[in-house]
Protein backbone atom coordinates (compact mmCIF):
# COMPACT_ATOMS: atom_id res chain seq x y z
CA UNK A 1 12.94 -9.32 4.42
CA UNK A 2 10.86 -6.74 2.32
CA UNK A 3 8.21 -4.91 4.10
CA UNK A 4 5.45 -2.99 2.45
CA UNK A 5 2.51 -0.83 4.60
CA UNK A 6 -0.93 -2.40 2.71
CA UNK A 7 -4.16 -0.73 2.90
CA UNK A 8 -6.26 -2.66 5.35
CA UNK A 9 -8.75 -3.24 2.60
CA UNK A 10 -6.33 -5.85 1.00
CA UNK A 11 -5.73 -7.88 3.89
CA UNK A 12 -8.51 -10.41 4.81
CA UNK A 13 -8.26 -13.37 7.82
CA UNK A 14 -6.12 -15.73 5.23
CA UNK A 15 -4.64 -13.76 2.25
CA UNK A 16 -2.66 -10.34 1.01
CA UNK A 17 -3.93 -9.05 -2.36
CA UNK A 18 -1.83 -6.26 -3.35
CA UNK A 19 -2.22 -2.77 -5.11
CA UNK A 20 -1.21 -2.47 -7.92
CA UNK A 21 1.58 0.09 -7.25
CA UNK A 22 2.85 -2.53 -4.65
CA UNK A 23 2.53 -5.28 -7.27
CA UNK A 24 4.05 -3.56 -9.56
CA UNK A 25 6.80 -2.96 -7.44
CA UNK A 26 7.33 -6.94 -6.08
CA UNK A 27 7.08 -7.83 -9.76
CA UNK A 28 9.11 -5.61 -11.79
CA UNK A 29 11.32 -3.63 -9.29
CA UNK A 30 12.04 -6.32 -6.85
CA UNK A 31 11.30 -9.45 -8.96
CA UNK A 32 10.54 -11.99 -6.56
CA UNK A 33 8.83 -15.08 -6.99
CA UNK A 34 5.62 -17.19 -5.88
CA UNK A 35 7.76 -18.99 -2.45
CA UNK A 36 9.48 -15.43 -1.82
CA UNK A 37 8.41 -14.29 1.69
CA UNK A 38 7.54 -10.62 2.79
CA UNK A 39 6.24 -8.67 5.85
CA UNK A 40 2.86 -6.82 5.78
CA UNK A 41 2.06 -3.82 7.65
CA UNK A 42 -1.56 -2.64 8.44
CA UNK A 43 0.04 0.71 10.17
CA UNK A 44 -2.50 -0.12 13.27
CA UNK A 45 0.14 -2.45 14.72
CA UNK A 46 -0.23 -5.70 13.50
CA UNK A 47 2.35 -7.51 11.34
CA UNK A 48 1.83 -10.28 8.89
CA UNK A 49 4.57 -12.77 7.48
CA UNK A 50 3.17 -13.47 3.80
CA UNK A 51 4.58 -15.93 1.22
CA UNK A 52 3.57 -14.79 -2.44
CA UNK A 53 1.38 -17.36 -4.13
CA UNK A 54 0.35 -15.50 -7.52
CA UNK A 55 2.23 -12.99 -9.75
CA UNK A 56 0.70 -11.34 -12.85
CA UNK A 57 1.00 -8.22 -14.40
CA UNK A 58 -1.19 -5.95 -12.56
CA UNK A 59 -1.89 -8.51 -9.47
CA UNK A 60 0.19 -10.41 -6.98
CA UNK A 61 -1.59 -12.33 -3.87
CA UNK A 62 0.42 -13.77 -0.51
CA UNK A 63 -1.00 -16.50 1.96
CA UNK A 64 -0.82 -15.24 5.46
CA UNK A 65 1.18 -17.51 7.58
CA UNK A 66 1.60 -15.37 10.57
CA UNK A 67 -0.26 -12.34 12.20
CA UNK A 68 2.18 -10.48 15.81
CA UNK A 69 2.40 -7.14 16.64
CA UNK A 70 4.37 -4.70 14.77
CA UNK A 71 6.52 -3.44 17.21
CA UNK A 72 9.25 -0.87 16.67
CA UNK A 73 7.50 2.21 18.29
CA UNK A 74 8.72 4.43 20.75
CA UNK A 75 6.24 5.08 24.03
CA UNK A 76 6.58 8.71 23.52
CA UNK A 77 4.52 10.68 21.32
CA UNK A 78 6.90 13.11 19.32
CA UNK A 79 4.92 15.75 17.09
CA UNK A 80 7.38 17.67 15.45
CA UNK A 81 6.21 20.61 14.62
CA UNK A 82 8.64 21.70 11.46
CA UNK A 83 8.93 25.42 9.71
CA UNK A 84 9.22 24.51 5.98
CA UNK A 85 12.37 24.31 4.18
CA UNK A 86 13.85 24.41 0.80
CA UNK A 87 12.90 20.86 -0.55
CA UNK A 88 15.87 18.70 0.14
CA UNK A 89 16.13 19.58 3.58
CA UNK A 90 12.53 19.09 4.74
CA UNK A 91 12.61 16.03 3.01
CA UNK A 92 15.65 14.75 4.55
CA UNK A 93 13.61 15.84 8.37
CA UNK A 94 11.16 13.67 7.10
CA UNK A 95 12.95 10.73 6.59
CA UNK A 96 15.46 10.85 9.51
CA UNK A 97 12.90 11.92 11.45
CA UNK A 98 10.76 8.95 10.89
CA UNK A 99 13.72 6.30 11.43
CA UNK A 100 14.23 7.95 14.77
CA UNK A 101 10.92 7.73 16.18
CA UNK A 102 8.79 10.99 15.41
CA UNK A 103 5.05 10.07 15.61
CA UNK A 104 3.48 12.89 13.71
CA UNK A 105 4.83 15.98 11.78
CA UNK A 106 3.06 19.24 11.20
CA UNK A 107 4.56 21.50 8.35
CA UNK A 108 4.84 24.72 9.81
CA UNK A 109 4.27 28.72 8.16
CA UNK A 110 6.39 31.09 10.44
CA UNK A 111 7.33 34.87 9.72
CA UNK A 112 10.81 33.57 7.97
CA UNK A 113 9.35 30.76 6.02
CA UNK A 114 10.44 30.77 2.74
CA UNK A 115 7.95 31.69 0.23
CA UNK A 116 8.89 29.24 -2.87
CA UNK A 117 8.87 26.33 0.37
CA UNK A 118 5.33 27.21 0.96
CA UNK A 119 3.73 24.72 -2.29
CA UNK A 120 2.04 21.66 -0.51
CA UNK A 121 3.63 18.40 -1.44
CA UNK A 122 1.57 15.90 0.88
CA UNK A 123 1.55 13.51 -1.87
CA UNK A 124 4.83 13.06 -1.93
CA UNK A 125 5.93 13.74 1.43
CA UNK A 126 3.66 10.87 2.75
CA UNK A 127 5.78 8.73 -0.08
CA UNK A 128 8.57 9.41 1.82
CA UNK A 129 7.31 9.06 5.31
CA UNK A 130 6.13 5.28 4.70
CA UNK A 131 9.42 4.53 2.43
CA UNK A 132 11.39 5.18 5.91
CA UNK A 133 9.11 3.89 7.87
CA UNK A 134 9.36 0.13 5.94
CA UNK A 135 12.91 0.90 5.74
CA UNK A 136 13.72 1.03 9.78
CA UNK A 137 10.54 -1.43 10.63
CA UNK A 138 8.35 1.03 12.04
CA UNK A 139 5.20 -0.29 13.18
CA UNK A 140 3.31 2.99 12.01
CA UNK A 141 3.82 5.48 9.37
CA UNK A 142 3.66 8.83 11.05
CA UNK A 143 1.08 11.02 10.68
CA UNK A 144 1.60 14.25 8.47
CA UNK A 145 -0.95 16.97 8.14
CA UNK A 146 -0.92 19.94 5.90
CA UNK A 147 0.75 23.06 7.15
CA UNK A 148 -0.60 26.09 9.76
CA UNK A 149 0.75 28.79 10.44
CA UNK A 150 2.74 29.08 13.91
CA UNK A 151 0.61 30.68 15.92
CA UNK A 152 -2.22 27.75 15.13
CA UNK A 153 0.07 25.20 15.87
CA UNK A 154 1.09 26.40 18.97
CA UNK A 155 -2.62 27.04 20.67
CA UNK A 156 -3.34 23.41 19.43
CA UNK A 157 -0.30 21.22 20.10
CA UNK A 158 -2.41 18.76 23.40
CA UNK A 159 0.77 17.50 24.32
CA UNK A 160 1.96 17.06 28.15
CA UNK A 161 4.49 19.73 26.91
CA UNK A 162 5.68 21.84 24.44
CA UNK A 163 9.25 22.61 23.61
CA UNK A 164 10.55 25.41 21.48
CA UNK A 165 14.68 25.22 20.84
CA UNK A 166 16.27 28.51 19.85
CA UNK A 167 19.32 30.39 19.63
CA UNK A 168 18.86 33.14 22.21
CA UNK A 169 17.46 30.47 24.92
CA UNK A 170 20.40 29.39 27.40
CA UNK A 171 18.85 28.88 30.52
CA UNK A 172 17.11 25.42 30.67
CA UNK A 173 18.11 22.66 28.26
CA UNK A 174 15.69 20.09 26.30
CA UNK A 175 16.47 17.76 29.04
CA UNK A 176 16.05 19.56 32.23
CA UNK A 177 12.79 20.52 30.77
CA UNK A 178 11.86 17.50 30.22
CA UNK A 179 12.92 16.12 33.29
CA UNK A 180 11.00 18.69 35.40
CA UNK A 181 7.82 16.46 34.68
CA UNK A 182 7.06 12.98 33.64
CA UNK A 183 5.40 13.03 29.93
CA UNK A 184 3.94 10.82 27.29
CA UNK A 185 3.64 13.52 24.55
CA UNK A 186 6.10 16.20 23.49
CA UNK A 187 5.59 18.98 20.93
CA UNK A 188 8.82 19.98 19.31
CA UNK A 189 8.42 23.54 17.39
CA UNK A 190 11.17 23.76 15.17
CA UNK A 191 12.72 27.50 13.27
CA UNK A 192 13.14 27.81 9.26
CA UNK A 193 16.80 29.01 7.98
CA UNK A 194 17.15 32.10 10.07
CA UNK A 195 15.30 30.89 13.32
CA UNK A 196 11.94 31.87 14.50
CA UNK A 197 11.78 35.78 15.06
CA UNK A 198 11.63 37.13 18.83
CA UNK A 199 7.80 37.98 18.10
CA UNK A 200 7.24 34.22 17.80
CA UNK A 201 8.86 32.73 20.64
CA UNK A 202 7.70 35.31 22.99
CA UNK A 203 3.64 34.88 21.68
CA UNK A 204 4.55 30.54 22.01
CA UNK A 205 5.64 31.62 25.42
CA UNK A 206 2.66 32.75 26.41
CA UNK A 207 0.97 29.84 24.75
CA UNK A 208 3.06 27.66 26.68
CA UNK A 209 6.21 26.93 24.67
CA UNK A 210 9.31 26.46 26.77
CA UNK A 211 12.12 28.11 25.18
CA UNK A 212 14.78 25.97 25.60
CA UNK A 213 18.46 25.70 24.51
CA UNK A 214 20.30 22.35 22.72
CA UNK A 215 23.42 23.42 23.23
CA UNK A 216 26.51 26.57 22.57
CA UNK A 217 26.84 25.67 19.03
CA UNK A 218 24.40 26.92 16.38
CA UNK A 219 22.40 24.60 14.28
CA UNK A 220 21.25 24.46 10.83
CA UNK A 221 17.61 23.90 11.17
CA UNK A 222 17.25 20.43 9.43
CA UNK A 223 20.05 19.60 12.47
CA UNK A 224 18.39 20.70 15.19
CA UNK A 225 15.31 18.55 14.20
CA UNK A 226 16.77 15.65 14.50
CA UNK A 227 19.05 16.80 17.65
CA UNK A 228 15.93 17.91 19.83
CA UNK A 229 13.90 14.64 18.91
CA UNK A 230 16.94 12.07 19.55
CA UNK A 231 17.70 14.50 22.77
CA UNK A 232 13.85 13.86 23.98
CA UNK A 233 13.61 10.18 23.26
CA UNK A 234 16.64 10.14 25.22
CA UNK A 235 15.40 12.10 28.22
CA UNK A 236 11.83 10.00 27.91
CA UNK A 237 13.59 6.53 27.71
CA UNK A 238 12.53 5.55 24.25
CA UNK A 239 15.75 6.09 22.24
């Protein structure tokens, strides 16, 4: 069954009234009919089971015949905290990222960031964030914000702990880290093409980023994304 995040605004005790992009899209794209039956997602964790009752144009309404929770969220919080990469791949951490379980990504600036990778897409990247999050019946669309700079990042993260993978780390894995202490919230800080620089990882040290190593093998950056979050919903329980 088709399921589309709505704007709270549309959705009243009885009834679904659709943007138009959605209606649009359940019209022309999709081209269902008035009996066709969807799923409707306020993304604050309530579900609705909707049966389309008018289609026009620019307009298509749905009686509610069901309200439950969402489901489909992991119990840990992942913020990923990922260096910008050439288009393509940051997309693709979006979107894999999102059917995994990450809660909230934060476009990061670091000393190797690619300059051309620095333009702000938030338009589109949120596109993609809530495309994958109907797709593999997320409950919530994670949260994106627009980028800072590493050092920002890392004074700010709140979580119960913060994890920074790299290549020159190869005492404590993601998981014994994470199994030192039980947590609800994980920070993952994750290196452009090239890795983060020495400087970097030594200053999140001192910030209190755990260097830690996912494995002997050398990772493409878009990989180790999705790597260290499946590792730490592993670790946490929530995979």
């Amino acid at each position: 069954m088709h399921r589309f995040f709505v704007d709270p605004q549309f959705i009243s005790d009885t009834a679904v009234s659709f943007p138009p992009e959605q209606a649009h899209q359940l019209r022309t794209v999709l081209r269902m009919n008035v009996g066709d039956a969807v799923v409707v997602l306020d993304n604050d964790g309530q579900a609705y089971d909707v049966t389309l009752t008018h289609i026009e144009k620019r307009q298509v309404l749905g009686e509610i015949t069901a309200r439950y929770a969402a489901g489909g969220e992991p119990g840990t919080h992942i913020t990923l905290y990922m260096a910008l990469l050439k288009r393509d791949n940051f997309e693709w951490v979006l979107q894999k990222g999102t059917e995994i379980g990450v809660t909230r990504f934060v476009p990061l600036l670091t000393a190797r960031t690619v300059v051309a990778a620095k333009t702000n897409k938030q338009e589109r990247w949120q596109r993609i964030l809530t495309e994958a999050a109907e797709q593999c019946r997320r409950g919530r669309i994670p949260e994106l914000t627009a980028p800072q700079p590493l050092s920002t990042a890392a004074a700010a993260h709140g979580a119960d702990i913060a994890l920074i993978p790299w290549e020159e780390a190869t005492q404590i894995t993601l998981a014994a880290a994470l199994a030192a202490q039980p947590v609800r919230s994980v920070a993952l800080f994750i290196g452009p093409e090239g890795g983060f620089a020495e400087s970097e990882v030594e200053n999140g040290r001192l910030q209190g980023l755990i260097p830690v190593t996912l494995g002997p093998r050398i990772l493409r950056a878009e990989t180790a994304a999705i790597v260290a979050a499946t590792l730490t919903l592993q670790a946490c329980g929530d995979l």
